[in-house]
C-alpha atoms as a PDB file:
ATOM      1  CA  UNK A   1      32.922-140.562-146.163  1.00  0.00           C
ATOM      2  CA  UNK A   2      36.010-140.428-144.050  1.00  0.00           C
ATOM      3  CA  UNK A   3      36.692-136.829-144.618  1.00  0.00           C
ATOM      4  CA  UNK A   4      33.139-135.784-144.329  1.00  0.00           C
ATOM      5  CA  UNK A   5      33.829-137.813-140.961  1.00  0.00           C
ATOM      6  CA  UNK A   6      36.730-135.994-139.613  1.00  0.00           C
ATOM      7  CA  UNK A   7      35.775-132.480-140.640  1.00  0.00           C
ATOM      8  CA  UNK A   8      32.413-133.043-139.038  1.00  0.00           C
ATOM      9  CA  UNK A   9      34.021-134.059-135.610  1.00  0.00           C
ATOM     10  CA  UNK A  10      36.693-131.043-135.809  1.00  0.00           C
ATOM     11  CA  UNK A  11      33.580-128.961-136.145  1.00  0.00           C
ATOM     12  CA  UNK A  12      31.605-130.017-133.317  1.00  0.00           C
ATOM     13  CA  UNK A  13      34.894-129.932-131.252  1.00  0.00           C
ATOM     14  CA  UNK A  14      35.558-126.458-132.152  1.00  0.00           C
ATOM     15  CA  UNK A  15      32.077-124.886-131.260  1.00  0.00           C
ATOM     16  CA  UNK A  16      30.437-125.514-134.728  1.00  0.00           C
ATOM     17  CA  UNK A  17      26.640-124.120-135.337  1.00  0.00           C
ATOM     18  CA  UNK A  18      25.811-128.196-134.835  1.00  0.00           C
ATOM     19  CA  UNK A  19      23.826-128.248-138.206  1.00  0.00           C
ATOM     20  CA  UNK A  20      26.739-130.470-140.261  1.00  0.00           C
ATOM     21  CA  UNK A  21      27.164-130.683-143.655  1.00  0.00           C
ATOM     22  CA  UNK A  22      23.245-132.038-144.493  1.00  0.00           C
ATOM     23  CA  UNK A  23      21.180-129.029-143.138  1.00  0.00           C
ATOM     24  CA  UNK A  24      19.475-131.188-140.941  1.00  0.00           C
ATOM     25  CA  UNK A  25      19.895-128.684-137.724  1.00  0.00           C
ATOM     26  CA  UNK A  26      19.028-129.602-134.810  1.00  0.00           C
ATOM     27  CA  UNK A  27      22.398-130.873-133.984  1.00  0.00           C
ATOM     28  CA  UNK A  28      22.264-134.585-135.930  1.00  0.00           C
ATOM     29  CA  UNK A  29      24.640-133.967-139.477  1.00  0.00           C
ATOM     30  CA  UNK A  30      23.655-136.207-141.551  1.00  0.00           C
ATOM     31  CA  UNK A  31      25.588-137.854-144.874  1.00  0.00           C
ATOM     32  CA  UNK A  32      25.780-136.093-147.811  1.00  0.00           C
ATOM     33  CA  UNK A  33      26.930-137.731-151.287  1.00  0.00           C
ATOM     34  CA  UNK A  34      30.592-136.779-151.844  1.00  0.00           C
ATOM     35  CA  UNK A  35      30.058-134.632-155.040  1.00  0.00           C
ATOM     36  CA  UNK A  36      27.315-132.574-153.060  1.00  0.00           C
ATOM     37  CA  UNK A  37      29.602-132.199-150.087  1.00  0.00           C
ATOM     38  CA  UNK A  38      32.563-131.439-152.394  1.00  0.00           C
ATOM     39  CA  UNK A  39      30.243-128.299-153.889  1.00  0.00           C
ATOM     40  CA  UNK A  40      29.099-127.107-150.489  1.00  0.00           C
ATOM     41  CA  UNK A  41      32.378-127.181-149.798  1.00  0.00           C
ATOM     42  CA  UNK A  42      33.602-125.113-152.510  1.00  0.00           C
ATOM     43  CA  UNK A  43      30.907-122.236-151.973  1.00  0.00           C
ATOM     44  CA  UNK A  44      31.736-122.294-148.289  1.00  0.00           C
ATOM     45  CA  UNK A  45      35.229-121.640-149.724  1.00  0.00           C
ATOM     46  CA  UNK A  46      34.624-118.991-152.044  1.00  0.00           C
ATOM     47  CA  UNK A  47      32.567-117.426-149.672  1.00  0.00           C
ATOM     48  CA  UNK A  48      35.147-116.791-147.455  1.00  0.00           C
ATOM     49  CA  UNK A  49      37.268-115.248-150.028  1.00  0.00           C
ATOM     50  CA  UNK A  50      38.923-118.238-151.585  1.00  0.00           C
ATOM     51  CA  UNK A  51      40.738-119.279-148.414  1.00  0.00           C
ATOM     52  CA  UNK A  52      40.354-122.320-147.039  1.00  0.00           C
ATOM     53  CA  UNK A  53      42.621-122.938-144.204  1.00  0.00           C
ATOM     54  CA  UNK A  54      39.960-121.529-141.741  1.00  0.00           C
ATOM     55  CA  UNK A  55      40.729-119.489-138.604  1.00  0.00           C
ATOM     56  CA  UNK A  56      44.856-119.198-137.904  1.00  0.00           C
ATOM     57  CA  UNK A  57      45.742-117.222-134.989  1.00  0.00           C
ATOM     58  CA  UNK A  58      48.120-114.612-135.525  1.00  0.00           C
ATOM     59  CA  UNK A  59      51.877-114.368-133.962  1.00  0.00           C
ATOM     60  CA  UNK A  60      51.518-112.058-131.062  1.00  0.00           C
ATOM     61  CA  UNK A  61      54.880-110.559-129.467  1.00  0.00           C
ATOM     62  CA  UNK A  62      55.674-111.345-126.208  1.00  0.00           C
ATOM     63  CA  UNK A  63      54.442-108.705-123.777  1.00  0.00           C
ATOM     64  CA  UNK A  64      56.919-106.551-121.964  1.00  0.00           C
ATOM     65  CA  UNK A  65      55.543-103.738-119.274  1.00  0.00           C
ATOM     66  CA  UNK A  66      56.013 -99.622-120.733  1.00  0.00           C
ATOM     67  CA  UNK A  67      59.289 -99.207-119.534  1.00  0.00           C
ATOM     68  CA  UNK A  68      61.038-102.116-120.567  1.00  0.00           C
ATOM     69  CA  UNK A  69      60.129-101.076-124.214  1.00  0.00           C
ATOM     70  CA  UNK A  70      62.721 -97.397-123.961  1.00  0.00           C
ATOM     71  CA  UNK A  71      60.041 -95.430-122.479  1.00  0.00           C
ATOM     72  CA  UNK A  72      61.668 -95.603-119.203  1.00  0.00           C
ATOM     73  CA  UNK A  73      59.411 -94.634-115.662  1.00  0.00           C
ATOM     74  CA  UNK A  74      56.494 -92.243-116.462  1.00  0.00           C
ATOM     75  CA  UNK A  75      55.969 -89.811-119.206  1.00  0.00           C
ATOM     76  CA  UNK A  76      58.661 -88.634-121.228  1.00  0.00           C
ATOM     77  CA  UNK A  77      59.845 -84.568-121.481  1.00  0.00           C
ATOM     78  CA  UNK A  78      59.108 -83.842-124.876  1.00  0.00           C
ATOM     79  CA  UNK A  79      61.190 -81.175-126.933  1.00  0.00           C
ATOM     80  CA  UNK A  80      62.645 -77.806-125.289  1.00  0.00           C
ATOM     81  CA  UNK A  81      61.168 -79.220-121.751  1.00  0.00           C
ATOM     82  CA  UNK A  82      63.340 -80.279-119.052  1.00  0.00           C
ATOM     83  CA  UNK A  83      66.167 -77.318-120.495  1.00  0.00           C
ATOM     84  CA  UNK A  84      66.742 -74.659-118.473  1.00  0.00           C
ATOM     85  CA  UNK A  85      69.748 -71.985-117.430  1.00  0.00           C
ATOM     86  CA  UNK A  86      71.415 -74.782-115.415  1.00  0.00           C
ATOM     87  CA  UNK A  87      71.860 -77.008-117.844  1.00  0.00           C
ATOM     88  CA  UNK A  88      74.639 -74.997-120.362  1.00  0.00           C
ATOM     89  CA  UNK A  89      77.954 -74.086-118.687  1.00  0.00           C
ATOM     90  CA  UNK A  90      78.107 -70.286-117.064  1.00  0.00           C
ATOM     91  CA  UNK A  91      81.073 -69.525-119.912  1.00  0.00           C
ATOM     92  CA  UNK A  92      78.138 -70.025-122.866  1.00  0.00           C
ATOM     93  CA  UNK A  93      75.152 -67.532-120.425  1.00  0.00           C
ATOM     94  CA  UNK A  94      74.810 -63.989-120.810  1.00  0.00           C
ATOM     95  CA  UNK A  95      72.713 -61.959-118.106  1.00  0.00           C
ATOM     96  CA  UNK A  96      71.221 -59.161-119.600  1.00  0.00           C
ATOM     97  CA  UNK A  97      70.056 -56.113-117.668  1.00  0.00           C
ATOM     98  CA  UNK A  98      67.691 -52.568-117.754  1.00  0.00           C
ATOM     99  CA  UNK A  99      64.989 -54.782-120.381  1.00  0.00           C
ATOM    100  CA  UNK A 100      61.973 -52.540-120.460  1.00  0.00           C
ATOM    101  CA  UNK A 101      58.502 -53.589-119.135  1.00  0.00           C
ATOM    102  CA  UNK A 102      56.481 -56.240-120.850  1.00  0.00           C
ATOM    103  CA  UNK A 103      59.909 -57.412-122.618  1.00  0.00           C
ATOM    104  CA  UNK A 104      59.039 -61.867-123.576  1.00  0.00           C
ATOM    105  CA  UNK A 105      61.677 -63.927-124.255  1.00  0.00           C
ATOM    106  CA  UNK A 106      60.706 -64.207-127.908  1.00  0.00           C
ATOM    107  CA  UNK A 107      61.680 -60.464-128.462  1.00  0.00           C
ATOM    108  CA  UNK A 108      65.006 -60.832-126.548  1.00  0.00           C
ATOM    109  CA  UNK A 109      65.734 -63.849-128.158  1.00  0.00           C
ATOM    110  CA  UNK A 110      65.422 -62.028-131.687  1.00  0.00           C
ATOM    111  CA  UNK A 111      67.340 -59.109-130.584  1.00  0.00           C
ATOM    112  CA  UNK A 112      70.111 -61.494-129.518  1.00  0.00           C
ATOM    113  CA  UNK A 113      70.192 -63.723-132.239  1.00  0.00           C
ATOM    114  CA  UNK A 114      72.634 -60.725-133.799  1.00  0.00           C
ATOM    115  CA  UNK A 115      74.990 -61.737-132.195  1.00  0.00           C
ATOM    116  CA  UNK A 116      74.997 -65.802-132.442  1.00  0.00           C
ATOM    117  CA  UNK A 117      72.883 -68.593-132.304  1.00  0.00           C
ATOM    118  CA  UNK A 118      70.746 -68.633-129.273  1.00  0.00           C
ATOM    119  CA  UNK A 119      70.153 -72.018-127.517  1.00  0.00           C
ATOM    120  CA  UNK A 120      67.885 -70.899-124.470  1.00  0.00           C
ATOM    121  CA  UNK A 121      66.261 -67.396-123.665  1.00  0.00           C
ATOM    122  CA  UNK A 122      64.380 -65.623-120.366  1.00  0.00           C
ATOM    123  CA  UNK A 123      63.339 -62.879-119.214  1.00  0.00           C
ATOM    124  CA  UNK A 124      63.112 -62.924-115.131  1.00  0.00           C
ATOM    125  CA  UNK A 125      59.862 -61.680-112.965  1.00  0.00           C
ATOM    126  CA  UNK A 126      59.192 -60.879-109.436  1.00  0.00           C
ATOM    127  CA  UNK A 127      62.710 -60.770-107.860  1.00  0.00           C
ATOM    128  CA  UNK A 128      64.596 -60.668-110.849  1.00  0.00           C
ATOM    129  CA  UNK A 129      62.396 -58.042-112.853  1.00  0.00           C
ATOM    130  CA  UNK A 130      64.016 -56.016-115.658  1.00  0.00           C
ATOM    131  CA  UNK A 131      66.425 -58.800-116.343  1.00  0.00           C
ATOM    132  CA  UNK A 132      66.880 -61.719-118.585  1.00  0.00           C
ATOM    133  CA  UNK A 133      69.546 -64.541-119.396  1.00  0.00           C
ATOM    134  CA  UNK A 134      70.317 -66.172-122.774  1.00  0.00           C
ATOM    135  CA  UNK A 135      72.855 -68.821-123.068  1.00  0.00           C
ATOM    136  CA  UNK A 136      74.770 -69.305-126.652  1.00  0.00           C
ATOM    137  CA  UNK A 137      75.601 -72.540-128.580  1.00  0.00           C
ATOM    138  CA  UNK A 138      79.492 -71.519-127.777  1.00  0.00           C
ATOM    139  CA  UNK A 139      81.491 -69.351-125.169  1.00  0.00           C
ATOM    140  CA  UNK A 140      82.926 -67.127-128.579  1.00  0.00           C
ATOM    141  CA  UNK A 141      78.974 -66.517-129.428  1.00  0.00           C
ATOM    142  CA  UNK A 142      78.213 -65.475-125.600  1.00  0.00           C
ATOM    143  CA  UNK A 143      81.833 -63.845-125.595  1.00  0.00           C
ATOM    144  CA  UNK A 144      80.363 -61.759-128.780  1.00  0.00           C
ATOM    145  CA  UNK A 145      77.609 -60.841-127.583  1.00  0.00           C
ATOM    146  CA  UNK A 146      78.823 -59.116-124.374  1.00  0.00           C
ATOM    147  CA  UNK A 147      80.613 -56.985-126.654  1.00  0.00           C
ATOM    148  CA  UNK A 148      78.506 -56.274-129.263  1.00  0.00           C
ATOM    149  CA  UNK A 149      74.819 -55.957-127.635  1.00  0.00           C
ATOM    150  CA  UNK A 150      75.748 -54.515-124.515  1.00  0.00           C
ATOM    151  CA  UNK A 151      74.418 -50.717-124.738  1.00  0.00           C
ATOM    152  CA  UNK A 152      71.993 -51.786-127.521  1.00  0.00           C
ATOM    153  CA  UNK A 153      68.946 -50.786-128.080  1.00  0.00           C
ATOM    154  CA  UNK A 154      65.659 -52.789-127.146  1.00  0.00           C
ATOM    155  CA  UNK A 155      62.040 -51.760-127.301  1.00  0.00           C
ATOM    156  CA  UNK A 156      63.883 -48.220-126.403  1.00  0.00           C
ATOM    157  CA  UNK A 157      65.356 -49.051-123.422  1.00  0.00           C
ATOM    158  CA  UNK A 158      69.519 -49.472-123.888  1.00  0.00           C
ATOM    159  CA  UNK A 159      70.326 -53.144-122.077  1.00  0.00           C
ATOM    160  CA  UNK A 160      73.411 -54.260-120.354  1.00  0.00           C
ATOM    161  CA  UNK A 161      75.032 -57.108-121.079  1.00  0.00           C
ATOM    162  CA  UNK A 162      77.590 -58.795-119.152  1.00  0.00           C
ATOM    163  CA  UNK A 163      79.003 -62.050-118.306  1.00  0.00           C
ATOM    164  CA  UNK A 164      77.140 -64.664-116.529  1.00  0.00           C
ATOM    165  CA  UNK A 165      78.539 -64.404-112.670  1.00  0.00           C
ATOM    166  CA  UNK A 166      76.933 -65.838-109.736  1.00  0.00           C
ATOM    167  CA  UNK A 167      75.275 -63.772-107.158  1.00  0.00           C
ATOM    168  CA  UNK A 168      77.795 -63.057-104.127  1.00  0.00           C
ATOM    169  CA  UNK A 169      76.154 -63.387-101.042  1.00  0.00           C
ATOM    170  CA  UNK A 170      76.032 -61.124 -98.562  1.00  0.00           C
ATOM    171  CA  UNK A 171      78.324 -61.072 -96.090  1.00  0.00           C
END
């Protein structure tokens, strides 16, 4: 009778349906006999799936904002984004020159790929039309290149190649 008792007070304090362990509903539980509260007991169990240690919350981890968890500010760059010319030293660049029309950096990539690994690849528009910069995992690669490509063929139009230099201004 005790444990009928306690369980039937932890119910009502935890929002219970009010009905008890005798049916009765309407919010008055009334005794059962221990050996038919013992079976109810058991179905209720089995019902559930054998468990009987009711509802358990689960661990939750502590919260911590985005950027404390490595993302940092805002959206990260991806792959290949946030590269550019700038970012490998002017001994490892190559500017290439005379690339016919409609020339992507896909085919100019492939052509130069002869001559070493390619790391980035462009082809200029508007001002820079015609031309095109690649930069090389190494400075022997870009060095190779220079002397190898430069004359060579490319969707029939022979390209220059020559060392990466920055534009002099005028004077």
């Amino acid at each position: 009778w005790e444990a009928q008792k306690a369980e039937r007070s932890a119910a009502k304090g935890s929002g219970g349906d009010g009905g008890g362990k005798g049916g009765g509903g309407g919010g008055k539980a009334g005794w059962l006999p221990d050996h038919i509260w013992e079976a109810q007991k058991a179905e209720r169990a089995a019902a559930k799936g054998g468990w009987q240690g009711g509802w358990q919350p689960r661990a939750q981890p502590v919260w911590q904002p985005m950027f404390a968890m490595g993302g940092g500010w805002g959206k990260s760059k991806g792959k290949g984004k946030g590269k550019s010319m700038k970012s490998f030293p002017p001994s490892q660049r190559v500017w290439v020159g005379s690339l016919a029309e409609g020339t992507t950096w896909k085919e100019l990539q492939e052509h130069m790929d002869g001559a070493g690994k390619t790391k980035w690849c462009e082809v200029f528009e508007n001002k820079g039309k015609g031309t095109g910069a690649v930069a090389f995992e190494t400075d022997e690669e870009a060095a190779n290149a220079v002397a190898t490509l430069n004359g060579s063929a490319l969707k029939g139009s022979a390209i220059e190649c020559d060392v990466w230099a920055k534009k002099e201004e005028a004077a």
